[in-house]
Protein backbone atom coordinates (compact mmCIF):
# COMPACT_ATOMS: atom_id res chain seq x y z
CA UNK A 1 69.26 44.24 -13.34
CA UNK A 2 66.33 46.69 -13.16
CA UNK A 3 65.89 49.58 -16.12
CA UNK A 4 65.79 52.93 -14.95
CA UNK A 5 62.35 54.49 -15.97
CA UNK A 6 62.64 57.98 -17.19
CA UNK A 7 60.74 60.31 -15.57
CA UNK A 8 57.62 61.16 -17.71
CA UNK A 9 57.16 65.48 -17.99
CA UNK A 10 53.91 67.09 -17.79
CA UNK A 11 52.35 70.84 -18.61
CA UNK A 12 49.11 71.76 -17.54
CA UNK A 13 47.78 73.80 -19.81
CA UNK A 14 45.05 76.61 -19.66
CA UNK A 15 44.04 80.34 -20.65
CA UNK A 16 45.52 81.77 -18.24
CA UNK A 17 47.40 79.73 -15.92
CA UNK A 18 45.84 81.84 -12.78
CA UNK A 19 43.49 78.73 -11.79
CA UNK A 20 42.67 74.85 -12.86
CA UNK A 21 46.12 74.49 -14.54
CA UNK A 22 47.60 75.73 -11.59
CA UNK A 23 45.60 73.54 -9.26
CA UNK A 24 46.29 70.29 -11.20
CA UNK A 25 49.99 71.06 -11.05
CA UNK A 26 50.04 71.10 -7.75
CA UNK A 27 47.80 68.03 -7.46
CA UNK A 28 50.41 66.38 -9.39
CA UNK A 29 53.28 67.51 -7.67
CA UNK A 30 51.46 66.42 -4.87
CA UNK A 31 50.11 63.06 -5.56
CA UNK A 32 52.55 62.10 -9.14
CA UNK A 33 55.50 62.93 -7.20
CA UNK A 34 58.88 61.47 -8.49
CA UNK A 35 56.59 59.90 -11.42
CA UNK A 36 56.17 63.08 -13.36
CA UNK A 37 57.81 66.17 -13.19
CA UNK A 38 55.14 68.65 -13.71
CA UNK A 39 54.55 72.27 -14.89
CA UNK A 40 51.61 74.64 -16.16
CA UNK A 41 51.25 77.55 -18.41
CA UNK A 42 48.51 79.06 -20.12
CA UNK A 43 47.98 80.71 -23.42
CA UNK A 44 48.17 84.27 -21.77
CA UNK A 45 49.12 85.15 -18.07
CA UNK A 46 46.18 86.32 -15.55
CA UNK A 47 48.41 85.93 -12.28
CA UNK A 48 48.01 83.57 -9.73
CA UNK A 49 43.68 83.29 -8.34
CA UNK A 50 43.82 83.91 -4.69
CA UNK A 51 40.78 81.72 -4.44
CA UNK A 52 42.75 79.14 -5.94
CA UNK A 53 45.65 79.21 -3.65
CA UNK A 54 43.13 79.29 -0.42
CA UNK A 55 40.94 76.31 -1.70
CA UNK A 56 44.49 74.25 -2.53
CA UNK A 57 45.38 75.37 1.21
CA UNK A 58 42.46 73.96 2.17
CA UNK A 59 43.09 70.35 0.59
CA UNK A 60 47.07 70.57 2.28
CA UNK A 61 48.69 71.95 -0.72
CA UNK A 62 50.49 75.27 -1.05
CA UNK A 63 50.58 76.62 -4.59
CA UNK A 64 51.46 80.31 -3.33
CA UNK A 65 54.98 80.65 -4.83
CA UNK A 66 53.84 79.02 -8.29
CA UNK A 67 54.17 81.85 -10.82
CA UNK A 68 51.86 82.57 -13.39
CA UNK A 69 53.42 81.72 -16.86
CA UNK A 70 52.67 81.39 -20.64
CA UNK A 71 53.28 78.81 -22.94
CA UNK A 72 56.29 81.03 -24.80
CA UNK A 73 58.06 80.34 -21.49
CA UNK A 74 58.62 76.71 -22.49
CA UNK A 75 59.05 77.31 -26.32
CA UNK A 76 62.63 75.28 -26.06
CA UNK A 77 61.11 72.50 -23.46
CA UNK A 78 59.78 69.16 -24.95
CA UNK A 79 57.62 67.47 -23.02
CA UNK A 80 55.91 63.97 -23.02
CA UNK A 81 52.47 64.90 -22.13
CA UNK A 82 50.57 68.08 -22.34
CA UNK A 83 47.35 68.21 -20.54
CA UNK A 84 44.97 71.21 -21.89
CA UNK A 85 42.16 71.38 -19.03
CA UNK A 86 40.28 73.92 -20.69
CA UNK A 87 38.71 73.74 -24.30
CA UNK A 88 39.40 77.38 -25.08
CA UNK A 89 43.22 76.38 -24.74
CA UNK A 90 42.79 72.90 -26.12
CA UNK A 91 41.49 74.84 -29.28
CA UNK A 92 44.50 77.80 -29.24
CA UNK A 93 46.63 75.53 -28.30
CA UNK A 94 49.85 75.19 -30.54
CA UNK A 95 51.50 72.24 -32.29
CA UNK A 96 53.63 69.93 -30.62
CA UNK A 97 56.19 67.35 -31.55
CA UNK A 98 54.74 63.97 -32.96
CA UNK A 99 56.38 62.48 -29.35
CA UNK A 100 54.33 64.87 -27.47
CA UNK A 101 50.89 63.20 -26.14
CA UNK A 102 48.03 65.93 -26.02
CA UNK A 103 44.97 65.08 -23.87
CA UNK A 104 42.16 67.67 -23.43
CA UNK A 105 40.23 67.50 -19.79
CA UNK A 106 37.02 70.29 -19.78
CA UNK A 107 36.55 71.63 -16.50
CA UNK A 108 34.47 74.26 -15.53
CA UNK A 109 35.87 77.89 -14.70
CA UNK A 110 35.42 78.98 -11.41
CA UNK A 111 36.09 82.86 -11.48
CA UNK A 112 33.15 82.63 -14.47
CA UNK A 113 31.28 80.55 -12.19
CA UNK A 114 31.98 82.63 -8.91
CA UNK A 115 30.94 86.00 -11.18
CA UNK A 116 27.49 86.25 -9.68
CA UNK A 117 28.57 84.97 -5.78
CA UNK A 118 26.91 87.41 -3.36
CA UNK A 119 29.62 86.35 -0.60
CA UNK A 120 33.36 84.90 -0.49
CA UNK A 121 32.20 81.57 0.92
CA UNK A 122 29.09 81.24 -2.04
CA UNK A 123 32.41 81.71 -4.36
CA UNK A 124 34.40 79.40 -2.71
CA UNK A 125 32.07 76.69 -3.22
CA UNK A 126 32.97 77.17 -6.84
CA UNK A 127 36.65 76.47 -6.83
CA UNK A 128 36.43 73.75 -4.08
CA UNK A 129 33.96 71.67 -6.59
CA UNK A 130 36.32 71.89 -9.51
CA UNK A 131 39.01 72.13 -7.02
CA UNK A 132 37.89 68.24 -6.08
CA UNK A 133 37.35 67.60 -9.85
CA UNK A 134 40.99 67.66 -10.90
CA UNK A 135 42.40 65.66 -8.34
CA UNK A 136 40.32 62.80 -8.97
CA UNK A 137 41.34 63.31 -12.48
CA UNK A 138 44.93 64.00 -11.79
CA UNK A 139 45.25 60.76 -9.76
CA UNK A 140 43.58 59.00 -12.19
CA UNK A 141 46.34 60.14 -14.97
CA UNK A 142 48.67 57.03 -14.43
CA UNK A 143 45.91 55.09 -15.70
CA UNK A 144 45.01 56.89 -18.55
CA UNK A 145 48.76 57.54 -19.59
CA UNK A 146 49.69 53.80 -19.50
């Protein structure tokens, strides 16, 4: 007889859930599928980057109707593995049940990065780079969570 495996739960965590959290979650949901069931937050809310959603468009994957949320949102929710991808929300972020795995991924910010792009596409090039970054890491998370 074979054991059912519970599914493992996963939050994404940034500062403000507008960009790379939001990307890896829907890498995850993605590429984890029925593995993981995934979510993100950040320490504040900054709304969903609409350079984010285009560049995840780009790579097949609509993250348009993901909303934006904060970490309060999940205050009753325990979950097995939370996945800070940012340092500034690796370092505010709050503590978590002895249960609850923490790993802390840096990645670099693409609005800050895109700040100083002269044109769309020169900003672009930004967010597809660390747009690429997280889903090699996020299908490398199996591994690493094994």
């Amino acid at each position: 007889m074979r054991s059912e495996e519970k599914v493992k739960s996963i939050l994404f965590l940034c500062t403000g859930n507008s960009c790379r959290s939001q990307m890896a979650h829907g890498f995850a949901n993605a590429i984890l599928g029925g593995k993981f069931a995934s979510y993100s937050a950040g320490i504040e809310s900054h709304g969903l980057n609409p350079f984010a959603v285009k560049v995840m468009q780009e790579a097949g994957i609509d993250i348009s109707r993901h909303q934006s949320q904060t970490l309060d949102e999940f205050e009753e929710d325990q979950f097995d593995y939370v996945l800070a991808v940012c340092e500034h929300a690796a370092s505010n972020c709050p503590t978590f049940p002895a249960k609850t795995n923490v790993i802390t991924h840096q990645f670099d910010d693409p609005p800050k990065l895109a700040k100083e792009a002269k044109t769309d596409e020169e900003a672009l090039s930004h967010y597809r780079r660390v747009r690429d970054e997280i889903k090699q890491w996020v299908t490398s998370l199996p591994e690493q969570m094994s």
